[in-house]
PDB file of N, CA and C in Angstrom:
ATOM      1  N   UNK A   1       0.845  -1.178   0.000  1.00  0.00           N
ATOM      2  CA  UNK A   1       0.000   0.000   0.000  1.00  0.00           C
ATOM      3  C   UNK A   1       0.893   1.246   0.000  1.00  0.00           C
ATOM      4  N   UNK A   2       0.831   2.082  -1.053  1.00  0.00           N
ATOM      5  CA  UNK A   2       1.519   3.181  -0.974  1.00  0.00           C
ATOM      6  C   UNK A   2       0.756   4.361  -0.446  1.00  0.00           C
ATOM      7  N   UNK A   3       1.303   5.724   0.480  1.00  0.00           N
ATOM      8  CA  UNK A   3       0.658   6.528   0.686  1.00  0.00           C
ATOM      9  C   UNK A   3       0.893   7.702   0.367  1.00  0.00           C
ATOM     10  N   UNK A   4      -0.406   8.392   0.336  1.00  0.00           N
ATOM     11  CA  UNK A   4      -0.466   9.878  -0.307  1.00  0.00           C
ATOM     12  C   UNK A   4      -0.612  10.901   0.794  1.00  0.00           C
ATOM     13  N   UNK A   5      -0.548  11.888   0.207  1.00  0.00           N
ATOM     14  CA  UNK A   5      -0.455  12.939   1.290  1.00  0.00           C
ATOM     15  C   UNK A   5      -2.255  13.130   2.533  1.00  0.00           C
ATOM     16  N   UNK A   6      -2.863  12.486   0.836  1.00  0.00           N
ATOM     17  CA  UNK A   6      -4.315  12.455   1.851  1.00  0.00           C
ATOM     18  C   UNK A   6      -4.716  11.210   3.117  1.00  0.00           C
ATOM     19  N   UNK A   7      -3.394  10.523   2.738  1.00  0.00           N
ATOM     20  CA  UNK A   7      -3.614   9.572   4.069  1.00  0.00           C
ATOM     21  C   UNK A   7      -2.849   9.757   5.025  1.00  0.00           C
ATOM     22  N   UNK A   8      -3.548  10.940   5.521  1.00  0.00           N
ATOM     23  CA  UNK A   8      -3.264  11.073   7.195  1.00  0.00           C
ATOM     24  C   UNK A   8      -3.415  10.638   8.059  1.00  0.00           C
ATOM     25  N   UNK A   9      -4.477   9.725   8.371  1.00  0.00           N
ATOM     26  CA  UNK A   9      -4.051   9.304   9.810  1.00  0.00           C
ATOM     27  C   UNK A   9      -3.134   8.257   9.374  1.00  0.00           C
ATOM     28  N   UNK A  10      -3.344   7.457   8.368  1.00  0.00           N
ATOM     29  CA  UNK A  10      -1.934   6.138   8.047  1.00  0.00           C
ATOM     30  C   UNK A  10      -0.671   6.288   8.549  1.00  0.00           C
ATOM     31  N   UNK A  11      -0.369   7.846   7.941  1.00  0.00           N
ATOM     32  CA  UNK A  11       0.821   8.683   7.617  1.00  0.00           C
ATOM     33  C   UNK A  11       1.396   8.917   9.542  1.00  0.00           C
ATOM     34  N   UNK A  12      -0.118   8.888  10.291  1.00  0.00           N
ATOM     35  CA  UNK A  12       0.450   9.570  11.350  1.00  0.00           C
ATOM     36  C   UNK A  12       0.924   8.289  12.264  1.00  0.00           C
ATOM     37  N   UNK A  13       0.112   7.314  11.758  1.00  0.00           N
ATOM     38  CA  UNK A  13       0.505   5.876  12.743  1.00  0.00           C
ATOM     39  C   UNK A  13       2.289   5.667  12.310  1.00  0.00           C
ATOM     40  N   UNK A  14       2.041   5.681  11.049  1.00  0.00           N
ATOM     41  CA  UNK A  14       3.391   5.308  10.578  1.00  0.00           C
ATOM     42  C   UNK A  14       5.076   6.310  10.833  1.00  0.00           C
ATOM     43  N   UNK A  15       4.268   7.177  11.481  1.00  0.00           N
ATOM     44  CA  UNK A  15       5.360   8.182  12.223  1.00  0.00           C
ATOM     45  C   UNK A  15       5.451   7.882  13.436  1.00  0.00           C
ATOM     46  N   UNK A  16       4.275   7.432  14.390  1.00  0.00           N
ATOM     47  CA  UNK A  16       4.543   6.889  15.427  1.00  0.00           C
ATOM     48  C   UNK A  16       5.472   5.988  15.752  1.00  0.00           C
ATOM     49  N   UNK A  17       5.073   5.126  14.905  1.00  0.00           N
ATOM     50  CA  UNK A  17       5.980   3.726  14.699  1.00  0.00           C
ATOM     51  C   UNK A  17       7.674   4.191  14.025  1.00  0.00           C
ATOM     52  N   UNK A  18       7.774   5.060  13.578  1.00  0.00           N
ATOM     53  CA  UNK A  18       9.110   5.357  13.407  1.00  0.00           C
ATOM     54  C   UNK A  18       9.878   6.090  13.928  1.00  0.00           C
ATOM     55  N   UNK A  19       8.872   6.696  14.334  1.00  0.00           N
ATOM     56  CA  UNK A  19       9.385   7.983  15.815  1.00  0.00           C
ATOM     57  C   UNK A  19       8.796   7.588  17.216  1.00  0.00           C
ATOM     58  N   UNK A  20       9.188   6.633  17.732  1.00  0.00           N
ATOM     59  CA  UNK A  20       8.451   6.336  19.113  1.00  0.00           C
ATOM     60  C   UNK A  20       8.753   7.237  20.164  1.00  0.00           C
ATOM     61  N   UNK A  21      10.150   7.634  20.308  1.00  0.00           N
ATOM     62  CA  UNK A  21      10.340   8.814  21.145  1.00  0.00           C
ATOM     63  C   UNK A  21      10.552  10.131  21.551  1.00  0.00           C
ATOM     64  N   UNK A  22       9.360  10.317  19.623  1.00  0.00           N
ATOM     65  CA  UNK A  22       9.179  11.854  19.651  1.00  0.00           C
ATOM     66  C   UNK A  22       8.409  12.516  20.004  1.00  0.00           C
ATOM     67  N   UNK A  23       8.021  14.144  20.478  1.00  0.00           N
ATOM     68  CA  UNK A  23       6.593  14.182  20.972  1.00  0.00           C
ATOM     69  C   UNK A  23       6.116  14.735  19.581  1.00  0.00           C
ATOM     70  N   UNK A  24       5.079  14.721  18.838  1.00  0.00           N
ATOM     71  CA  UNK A  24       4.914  15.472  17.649  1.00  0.00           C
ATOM     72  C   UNK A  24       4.389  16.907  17.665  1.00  0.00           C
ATOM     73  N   UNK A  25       4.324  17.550  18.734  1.00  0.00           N
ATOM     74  CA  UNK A  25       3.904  18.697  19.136  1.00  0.00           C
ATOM     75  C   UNK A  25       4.965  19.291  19.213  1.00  0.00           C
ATOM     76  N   UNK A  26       6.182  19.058  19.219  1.00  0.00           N
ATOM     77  CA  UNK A  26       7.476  19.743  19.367  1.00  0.00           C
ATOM     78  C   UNK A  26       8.117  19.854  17.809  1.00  0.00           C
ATOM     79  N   UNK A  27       7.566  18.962  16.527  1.00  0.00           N
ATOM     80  CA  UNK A  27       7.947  18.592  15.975  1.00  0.00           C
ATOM     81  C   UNK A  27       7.791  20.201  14.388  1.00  0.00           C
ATOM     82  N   UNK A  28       9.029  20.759  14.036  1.00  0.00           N
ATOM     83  CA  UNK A  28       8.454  21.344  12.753  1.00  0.00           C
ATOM     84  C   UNK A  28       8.190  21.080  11.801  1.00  0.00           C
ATOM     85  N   UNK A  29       7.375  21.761  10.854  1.00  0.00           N
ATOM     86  CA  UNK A  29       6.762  21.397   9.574  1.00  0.00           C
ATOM     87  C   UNK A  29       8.154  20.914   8.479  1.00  0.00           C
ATOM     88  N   UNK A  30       8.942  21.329   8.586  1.00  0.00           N
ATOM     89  CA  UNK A  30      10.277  21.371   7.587  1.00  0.00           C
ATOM     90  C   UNK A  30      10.891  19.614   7.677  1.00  0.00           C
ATOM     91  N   UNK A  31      10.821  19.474   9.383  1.00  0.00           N
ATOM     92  CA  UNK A  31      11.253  18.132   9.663  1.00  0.00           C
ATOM     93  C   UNK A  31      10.126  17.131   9.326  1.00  0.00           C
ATOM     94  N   UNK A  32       8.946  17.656   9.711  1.00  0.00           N
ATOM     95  CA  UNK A  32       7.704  16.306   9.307  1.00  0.00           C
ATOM     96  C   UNK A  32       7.609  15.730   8.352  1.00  0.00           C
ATOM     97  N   UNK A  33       7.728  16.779   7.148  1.00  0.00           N
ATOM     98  CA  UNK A  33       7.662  16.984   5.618  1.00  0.00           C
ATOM     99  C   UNK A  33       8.477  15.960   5.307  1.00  0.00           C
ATOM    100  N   UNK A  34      10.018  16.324   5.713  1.00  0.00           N
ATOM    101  CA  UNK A  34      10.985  15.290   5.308  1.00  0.00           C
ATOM    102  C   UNK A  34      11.189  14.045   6.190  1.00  0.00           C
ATOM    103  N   UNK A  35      10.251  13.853   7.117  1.00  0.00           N
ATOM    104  CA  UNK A  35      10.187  12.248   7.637  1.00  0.00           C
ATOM    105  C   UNK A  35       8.970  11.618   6.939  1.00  0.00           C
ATOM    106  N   UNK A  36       7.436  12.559   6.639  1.00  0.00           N
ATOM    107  CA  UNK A  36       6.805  11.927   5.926  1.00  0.00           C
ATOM    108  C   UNK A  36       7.242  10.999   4.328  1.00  0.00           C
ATOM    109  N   UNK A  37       8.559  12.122   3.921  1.00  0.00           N
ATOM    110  CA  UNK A  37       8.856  12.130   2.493  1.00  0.00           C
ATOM    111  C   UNK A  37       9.854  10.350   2.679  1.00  0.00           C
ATOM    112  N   UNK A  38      10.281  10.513   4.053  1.00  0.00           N
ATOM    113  CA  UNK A  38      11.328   9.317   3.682  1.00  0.00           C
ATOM    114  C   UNK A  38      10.728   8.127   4.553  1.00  0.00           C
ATOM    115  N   UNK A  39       9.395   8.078   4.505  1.00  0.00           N
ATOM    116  CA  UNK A  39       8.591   6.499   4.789  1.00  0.00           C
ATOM    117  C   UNK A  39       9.176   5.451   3.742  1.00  0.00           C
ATOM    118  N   UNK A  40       8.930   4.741   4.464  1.00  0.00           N
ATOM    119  CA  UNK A  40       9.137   3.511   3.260  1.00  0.00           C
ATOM    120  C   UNK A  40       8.352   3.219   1.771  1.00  0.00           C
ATOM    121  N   UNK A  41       6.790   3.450   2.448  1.00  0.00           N
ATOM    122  CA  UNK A  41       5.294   3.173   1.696  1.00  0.00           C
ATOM    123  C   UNK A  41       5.488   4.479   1.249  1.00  0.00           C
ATOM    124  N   UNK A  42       5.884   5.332   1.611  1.00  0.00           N
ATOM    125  CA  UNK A  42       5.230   6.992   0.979  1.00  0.00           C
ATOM    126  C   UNK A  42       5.180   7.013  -0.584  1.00  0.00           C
ATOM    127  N   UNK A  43       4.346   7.514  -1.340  1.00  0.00           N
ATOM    128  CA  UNK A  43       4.747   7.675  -2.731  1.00  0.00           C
ATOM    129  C   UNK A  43       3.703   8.797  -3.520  1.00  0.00           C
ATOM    130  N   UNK A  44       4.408   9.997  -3.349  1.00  0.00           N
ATOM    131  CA  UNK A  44       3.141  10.586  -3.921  1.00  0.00           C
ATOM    132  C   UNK A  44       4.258  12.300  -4.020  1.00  0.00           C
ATOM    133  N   UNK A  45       3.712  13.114  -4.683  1.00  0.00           N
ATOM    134  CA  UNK A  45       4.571  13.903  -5.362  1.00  0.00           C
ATOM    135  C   UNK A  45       4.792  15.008  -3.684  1.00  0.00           C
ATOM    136  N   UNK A  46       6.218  15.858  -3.940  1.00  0.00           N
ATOM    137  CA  UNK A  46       6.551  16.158  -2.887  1.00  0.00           C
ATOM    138  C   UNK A  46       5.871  17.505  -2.741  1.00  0.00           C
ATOM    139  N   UNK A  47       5.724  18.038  -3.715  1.00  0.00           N
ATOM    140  CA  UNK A  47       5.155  19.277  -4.229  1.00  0.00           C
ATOM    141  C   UNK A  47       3.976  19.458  -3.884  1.00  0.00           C
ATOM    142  N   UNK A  48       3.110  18.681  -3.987  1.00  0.00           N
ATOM    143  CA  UNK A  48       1.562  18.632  -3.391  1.00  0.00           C
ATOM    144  C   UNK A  48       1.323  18.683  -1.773  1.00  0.00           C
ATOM    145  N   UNK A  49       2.278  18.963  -0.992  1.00  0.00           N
ATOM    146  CA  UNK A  49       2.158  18.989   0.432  1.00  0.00           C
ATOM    147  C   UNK A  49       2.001  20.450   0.685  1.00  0.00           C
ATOM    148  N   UNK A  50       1.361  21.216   1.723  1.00  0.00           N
ATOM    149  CA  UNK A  50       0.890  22.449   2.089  1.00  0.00           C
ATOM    150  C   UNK A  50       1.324  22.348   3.412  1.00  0.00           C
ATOM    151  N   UNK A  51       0.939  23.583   3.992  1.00  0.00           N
ATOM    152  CA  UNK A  51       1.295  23.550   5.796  1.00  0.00           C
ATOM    153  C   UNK A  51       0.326  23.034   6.090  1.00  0.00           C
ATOM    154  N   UNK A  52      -1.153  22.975   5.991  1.00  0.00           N
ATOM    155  CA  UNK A  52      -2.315  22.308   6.011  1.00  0.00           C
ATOM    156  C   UNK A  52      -1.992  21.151   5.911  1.00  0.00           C
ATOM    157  N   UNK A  53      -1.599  20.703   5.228  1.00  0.00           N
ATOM    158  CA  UNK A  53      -1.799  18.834   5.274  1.00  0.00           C
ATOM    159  C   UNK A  53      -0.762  18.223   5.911  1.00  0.00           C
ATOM    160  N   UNK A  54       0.884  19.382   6.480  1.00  0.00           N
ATOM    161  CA  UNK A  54       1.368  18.902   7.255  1.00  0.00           C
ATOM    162  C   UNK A  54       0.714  19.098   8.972  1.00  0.00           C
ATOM    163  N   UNK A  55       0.021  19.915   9.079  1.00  0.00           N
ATOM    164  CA  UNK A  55      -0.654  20.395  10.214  1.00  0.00           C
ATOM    165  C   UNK A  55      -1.570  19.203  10.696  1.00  0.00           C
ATOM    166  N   UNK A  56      -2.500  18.712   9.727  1.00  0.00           N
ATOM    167  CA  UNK A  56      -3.464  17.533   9.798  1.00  0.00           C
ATOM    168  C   UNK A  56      -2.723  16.577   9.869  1.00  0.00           C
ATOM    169  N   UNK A  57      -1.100  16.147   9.742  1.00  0.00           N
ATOM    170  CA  UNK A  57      -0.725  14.841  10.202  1.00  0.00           C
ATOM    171  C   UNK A  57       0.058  15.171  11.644  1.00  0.00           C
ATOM    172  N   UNK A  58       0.236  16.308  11.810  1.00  0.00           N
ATOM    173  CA  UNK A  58       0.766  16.689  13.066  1.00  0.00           C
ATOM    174  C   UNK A  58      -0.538  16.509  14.525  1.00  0.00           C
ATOM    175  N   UNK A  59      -1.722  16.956  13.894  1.00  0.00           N
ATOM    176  CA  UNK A  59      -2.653  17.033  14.597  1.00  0.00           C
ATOM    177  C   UNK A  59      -3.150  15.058  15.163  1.00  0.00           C
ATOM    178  N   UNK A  60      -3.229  14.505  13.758  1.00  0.00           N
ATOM    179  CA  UNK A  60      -3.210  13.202  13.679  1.00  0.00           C
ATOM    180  C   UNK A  60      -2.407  12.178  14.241  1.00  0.00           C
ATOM    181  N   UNK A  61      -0.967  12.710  14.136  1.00  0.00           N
ATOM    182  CA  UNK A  61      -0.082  12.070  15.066  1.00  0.00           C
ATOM    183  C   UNK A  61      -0.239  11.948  16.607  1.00  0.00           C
ATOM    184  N   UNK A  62      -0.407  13.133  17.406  1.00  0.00           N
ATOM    185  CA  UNK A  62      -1.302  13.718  18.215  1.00  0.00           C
ATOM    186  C   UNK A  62      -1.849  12.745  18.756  1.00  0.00           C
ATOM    187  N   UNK A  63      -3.112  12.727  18.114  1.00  0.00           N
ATOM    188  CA  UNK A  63      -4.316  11.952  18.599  1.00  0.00           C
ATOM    189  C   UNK A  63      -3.967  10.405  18.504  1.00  0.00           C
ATOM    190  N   UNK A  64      -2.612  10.137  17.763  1.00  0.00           N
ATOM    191  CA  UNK A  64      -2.602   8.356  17.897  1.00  0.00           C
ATOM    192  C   UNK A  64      -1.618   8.026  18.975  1.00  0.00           C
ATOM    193  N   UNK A  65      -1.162   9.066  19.259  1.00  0.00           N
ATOM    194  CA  UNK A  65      -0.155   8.776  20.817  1.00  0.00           C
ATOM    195  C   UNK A  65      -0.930   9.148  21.897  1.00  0.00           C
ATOM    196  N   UNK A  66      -1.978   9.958  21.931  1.00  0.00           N
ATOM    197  CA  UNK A  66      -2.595  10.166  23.267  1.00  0.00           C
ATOM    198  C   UNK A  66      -3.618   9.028  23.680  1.00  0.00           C
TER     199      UNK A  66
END
């Protein structure tokens, strides 16, 4: 399964799981961008990401660690 930028919560489990001992509330958009970009599954153009849709996996991440 490859993922796109619109699969956010996927996107946010799968940061969990690669970042277990990060808090994602501490985390900036510049760094998310480029941990979303270097998933394994990720596949989807880099260009199509906004602060918005990094915000919604930040928010998402969030909610799968609490």
């Amino acid at each position: 399964m490859s993922l796109k930028w619109t699969d956010i919560y996927d996107i946010a489990i799968e940061l969990s799981e690669a970042y277990p001992d990060t808090d994602p509330q501490y985390v900036n958009f510049v760094d998310l961008r480029n941990w979303v970009l270097a998933l394994e599954n990720f596949d989807d153009d880099p260009e199509h990401c906004g602060e918005k849709v990094l915000e919604a996996i930040q928010m998402a991440w969030i909610e799968e660690i609490g």
